[in-house]
N, C-alpha and C. Protein backbone atom coordinates (compact mmCIF):
# COMPACT_ATOMS: atom_id res chain seq x y z
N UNK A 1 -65.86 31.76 127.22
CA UNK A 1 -65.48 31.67 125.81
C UNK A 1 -66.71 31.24 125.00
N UNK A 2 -66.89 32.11 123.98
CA UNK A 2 -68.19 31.78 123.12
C UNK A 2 -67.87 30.50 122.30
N UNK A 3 -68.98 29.90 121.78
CA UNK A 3 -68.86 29.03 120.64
C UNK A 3 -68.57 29.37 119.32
N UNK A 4 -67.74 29.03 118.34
CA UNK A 4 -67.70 29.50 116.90
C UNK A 4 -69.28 29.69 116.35
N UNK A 5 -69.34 30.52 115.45
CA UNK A 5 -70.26 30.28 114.70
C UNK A 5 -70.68 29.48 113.54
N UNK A 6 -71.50 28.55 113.19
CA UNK A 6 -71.90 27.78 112.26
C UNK A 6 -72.08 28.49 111.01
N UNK A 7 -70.84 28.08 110.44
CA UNK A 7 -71.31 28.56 108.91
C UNK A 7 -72.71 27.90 108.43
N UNK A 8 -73.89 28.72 107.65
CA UNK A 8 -75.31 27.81 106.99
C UNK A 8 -74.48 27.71 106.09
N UNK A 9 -75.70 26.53 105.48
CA UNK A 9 -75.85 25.78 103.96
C UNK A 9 -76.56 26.21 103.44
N UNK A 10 -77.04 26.37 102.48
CA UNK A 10 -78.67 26.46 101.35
C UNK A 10 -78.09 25.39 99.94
N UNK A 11 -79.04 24.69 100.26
CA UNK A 11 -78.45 23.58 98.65
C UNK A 11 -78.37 24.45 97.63
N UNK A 12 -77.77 23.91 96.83
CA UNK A 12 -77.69 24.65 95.44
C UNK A 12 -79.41 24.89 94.42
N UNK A 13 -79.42 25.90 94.09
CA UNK A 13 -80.35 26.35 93.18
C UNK A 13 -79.94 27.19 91.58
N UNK A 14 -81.35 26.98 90.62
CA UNK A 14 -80.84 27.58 89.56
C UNK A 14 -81.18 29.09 90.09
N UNK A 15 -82.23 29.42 90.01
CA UNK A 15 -82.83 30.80 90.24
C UNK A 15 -83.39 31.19 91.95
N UNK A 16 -83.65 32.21 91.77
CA UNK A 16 -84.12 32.54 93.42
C UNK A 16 -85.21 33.89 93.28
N UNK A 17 -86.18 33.33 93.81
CA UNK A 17 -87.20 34.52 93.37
C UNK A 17 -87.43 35.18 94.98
N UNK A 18 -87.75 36.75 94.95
CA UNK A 18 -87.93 37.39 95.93
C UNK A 18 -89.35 37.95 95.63
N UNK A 19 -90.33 37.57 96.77
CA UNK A 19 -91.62 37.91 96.72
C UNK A 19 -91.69 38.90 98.01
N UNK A 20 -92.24 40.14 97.84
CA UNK A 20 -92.64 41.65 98.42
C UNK A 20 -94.00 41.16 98.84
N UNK A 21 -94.00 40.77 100.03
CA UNK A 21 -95.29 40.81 101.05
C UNK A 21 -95.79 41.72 102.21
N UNK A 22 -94.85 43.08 101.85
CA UNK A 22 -95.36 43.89 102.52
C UNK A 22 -96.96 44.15 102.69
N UNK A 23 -97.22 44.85 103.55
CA UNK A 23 -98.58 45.40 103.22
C UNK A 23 -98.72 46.79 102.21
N UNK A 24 -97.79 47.35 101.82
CA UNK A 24 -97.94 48.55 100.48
C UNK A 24 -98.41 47.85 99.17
N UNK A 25 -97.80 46.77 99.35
CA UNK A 25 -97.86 45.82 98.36
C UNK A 25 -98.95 44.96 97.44
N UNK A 26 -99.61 44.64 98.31
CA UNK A 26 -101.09 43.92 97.92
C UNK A 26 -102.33 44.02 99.38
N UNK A 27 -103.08 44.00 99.39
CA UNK A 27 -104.09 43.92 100.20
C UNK A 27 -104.37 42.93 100.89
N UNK A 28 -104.86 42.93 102.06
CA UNK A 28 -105.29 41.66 102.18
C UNK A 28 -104.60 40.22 102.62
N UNK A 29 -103.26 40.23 102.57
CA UNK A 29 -102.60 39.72 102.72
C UNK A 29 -102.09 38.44 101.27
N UNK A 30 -102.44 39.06 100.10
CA UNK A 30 -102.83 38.33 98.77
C UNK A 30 -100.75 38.12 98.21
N UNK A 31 -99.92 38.89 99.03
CA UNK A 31 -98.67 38.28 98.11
C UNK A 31 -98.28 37.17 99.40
N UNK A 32 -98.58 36.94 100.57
CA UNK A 32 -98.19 36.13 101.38
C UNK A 32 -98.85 34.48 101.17
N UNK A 33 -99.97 34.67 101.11
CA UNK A 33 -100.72 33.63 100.32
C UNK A 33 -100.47 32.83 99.17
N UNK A 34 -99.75 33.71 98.08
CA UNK A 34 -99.06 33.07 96.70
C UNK A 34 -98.15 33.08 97.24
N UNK A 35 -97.11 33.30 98.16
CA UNK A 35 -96.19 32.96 98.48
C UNK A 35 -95.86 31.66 99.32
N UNK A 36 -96.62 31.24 99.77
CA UNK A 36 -97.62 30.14 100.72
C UNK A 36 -97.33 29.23 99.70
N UNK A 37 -98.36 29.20 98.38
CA UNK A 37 -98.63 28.54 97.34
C UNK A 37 -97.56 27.89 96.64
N UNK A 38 -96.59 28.34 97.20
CA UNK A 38 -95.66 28.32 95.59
C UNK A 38 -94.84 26.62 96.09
N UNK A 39 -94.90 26.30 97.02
CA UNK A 39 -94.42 24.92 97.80
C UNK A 39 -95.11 24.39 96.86
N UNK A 40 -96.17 23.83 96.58
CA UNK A 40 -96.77 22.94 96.17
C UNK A 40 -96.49 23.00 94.82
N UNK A 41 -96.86 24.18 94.11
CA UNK A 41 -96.82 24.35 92.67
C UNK A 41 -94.93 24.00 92.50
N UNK A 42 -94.43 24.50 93.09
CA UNK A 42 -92.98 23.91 92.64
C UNK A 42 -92.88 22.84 92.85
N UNK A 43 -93.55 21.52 93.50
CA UNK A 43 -93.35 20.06 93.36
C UNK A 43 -94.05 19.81 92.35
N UNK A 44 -95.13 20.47 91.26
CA UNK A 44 -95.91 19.68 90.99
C UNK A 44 -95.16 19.68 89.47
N UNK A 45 -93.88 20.68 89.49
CA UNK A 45 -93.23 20.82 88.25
C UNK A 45 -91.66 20.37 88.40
N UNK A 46 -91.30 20.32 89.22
CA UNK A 46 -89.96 19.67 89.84
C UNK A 46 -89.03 20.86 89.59
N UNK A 47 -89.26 22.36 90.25
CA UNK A 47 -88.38 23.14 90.99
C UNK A 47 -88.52 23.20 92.05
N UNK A 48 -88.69 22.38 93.35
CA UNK A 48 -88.00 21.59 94.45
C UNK A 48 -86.92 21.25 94.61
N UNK A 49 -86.45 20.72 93.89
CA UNK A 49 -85.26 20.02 93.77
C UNK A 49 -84.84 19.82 92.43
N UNK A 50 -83.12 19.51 92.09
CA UNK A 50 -82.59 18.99 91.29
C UNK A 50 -82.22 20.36 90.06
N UNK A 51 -81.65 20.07 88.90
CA UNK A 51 -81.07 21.08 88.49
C UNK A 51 -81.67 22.65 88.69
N UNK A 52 -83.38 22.33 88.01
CA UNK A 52 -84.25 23.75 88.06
C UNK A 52 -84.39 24.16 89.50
N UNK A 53 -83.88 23.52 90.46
CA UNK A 53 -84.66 24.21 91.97
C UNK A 53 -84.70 25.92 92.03
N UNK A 54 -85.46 26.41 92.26
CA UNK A 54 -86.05 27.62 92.98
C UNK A 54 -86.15 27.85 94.31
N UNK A 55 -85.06 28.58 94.27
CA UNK A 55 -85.07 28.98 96.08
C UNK A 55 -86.36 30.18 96.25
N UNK A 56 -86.91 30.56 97.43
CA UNK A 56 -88.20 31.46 97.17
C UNK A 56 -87.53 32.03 98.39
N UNK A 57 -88.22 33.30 98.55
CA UNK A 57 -87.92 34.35 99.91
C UNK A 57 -88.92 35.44 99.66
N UNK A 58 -89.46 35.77 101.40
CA UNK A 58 -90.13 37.09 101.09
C UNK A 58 -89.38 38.18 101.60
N UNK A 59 -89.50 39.11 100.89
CA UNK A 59 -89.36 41.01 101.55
C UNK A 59 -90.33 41.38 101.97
N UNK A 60 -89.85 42.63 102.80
CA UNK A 60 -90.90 43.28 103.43
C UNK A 60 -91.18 45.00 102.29
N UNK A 61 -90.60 45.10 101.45
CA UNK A 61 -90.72 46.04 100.78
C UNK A 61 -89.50 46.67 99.50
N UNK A 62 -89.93 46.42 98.56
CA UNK A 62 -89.07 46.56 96.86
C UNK A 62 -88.91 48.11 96.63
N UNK A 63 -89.56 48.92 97.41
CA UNK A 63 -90.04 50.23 97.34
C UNK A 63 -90.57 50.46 95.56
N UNK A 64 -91.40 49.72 95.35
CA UNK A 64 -91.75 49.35 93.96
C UNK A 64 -93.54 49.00 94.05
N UNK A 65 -94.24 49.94 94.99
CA UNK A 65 -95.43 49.58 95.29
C UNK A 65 -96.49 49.36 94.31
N UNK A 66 -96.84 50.03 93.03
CA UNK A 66 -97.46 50.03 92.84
C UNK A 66 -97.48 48.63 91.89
N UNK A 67 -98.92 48.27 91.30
CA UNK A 67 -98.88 46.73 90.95
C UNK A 67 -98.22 45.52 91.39
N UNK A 68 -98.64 46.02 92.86
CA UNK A 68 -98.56 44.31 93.46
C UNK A 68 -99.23 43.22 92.93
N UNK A 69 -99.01 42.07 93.50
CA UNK A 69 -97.78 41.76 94.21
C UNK A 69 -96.57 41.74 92.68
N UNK A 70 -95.36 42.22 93.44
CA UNK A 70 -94.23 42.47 93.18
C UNK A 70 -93.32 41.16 93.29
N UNK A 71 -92.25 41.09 92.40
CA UNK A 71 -91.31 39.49 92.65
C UNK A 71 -90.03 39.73 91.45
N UNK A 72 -89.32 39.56 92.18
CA UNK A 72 -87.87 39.58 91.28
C UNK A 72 -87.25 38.06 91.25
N UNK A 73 -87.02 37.95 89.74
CA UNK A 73 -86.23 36.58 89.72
C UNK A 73 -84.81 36.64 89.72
N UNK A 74 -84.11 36.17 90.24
CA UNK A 74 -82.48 36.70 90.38
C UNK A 74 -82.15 34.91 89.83
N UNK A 75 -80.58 35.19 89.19
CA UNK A 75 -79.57 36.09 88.76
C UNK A 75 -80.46 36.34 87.48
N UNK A 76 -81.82 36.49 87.43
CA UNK A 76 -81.52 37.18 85.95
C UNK A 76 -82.23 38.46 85.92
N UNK A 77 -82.33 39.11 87.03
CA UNK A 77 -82.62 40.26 86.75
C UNK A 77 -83.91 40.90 86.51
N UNK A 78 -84.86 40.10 86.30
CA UNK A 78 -86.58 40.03 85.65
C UNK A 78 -87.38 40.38 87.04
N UNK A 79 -88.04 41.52 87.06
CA UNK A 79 -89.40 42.22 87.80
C UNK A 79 -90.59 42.08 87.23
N UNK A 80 -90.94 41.41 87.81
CA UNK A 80 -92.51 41.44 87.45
C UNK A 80 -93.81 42.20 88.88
N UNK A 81 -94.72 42.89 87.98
CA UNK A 81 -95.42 43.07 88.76
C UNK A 81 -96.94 42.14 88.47
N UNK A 82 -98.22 42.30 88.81
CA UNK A 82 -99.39 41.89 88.95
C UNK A 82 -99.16 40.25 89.39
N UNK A 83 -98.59 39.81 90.18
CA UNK A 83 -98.56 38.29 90.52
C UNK A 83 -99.61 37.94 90.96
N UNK A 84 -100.25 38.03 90.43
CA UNK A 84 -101.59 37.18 90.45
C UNK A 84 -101.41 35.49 90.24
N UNK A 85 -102.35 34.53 91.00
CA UNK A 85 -102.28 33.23 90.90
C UNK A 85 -101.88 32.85 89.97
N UNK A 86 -102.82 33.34 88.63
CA UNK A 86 -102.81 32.91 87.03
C UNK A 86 -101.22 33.62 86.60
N UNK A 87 -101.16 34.57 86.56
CA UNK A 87 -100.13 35.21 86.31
C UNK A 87 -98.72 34.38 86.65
N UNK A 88 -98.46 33.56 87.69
CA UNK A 88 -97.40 32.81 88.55
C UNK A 88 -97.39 31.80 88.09
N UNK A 89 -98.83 31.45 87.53
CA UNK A 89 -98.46 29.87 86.93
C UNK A 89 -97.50 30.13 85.23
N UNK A 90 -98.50 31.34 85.05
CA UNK A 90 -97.52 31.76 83.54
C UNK A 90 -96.07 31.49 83.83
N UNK A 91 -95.59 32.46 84.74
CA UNK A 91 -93.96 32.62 85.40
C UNK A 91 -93.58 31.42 85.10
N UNK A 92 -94.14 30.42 86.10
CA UNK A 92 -93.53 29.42 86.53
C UNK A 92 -93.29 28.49 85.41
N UNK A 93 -94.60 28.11 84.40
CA UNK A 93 -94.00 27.50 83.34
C UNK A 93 -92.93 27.87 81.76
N UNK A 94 -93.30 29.34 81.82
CA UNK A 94 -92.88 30.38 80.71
C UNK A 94 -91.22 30.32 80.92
N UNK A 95 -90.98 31.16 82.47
CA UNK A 95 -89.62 31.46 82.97
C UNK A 95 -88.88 30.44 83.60
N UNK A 96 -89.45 29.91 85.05
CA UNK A 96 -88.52 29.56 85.53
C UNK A 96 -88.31 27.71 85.17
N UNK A 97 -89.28 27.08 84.33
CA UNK A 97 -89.62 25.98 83.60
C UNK A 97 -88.59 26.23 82.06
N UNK A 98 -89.46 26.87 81.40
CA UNK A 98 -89.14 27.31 80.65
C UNK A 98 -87.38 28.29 79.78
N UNK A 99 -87.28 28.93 81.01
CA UNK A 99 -86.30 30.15 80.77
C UNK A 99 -86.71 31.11 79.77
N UNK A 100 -88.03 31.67 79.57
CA UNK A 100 -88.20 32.58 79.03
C UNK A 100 -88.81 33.70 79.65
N UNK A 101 -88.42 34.87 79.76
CA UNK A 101 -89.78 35.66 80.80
C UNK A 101 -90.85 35.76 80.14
N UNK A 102 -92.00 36.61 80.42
CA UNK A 102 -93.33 36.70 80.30
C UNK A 102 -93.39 38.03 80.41
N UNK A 103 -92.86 38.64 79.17
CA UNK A 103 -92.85 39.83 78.64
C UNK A 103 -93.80 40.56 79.58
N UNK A 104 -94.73 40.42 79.15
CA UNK A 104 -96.02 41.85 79.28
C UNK A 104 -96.18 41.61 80.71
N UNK A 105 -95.26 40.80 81.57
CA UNK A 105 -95.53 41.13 83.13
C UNK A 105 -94.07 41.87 83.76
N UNK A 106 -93.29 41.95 82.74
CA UNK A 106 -91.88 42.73 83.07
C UNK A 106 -91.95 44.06 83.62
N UNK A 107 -91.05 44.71 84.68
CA UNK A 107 -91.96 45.77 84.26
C UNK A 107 -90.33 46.84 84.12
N UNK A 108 -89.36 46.02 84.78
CA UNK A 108 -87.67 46.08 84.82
C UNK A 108 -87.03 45.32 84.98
N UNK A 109 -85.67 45.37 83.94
CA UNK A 109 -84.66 44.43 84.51
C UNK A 109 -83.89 45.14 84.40
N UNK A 110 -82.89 43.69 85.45
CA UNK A 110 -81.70 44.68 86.36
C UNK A 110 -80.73 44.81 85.26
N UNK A 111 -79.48 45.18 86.24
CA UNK A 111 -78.23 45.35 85.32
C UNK A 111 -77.81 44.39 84.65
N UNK A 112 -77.35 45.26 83.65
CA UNK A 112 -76.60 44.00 82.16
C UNK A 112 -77.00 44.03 80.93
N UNK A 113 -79.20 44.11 81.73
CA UNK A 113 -80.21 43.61 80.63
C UNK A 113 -79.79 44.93 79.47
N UNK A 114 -79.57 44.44 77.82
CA UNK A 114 -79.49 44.81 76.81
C UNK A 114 -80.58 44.84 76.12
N UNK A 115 -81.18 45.45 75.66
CA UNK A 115 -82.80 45.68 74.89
C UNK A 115 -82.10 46.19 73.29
C-alpha cells in the first residue's frame, strides 16, 4: 500500500514572475544569472516576504524568442522583453514596488488587458 500524497504549500504572494532561461532566449547563460540575482534584489526592497512578496520561477521556453531575456508578471498579465540588469531594477521598482508597468518594455499583455 502506497503512502498518500502530500499536498505542497507555497506561502502566499502578490505577483509571480516567470523568467525564460532557455537557451533561444539570451546567450550565454545571461537570463539564468538575473534570475540568480533577483534573491537579493528582492530583500533589498522587501518582496521576500509580506504583503508585496514575489514568487519567481524559470521556463524553459515562452516561444517568444526574440528580445531576450523574456519574463511575464502574472496575475497581471505584463510581458516584457530586453531584461536586462538595469531594465529589472526599473521592473522591480516601477511594477512590482510600485504597481505600474514600464511601458516601453511591454511588449504584450494577456487577457482582459483593455488599451
Amino acid at each position: 500500500m502506497s503512502l498518500p500524497v502530500e499536498k505542497p504549500k507555497i506561502g502566499a504572494y502578490r505577483r509571480h514572475i516567470l523568467i525564460c532561461t532557455g537557451p533561444r532566449c539570451t546567450k550565454d547563460g545571461q537570463s539564468q544569472v538575473l534570475f540568480d540575482s533577483l534573491g537579493d534584489k528582492f530583500k533589498a526592497v522587501g518582496l521576500h516576504q509580506g504583503e508585496l512578496r514575489v514568487k519567481r520561477s524559470r521556463v524553459s521556453c515562452f516561444a517568444a524568442c526574440n528580445g531576450g531575456p523574456v519574463m511575464c508578471v502574472q496575475p497581471d498579465g505584463v510581458w516584457y522583453y530586453d531584461v536586462t540588469p538595469q531594465n529589472m531594477d526599473r521592473i522591480i521598482e516601477q511594477h512590482l514596488v510600485g504597481g505600474q508597468p514600464v511601458d516601453e518594455l511591454v511588449f504584450h499583455r494577456g487577457p482582459g488587458h483593455v488599451e
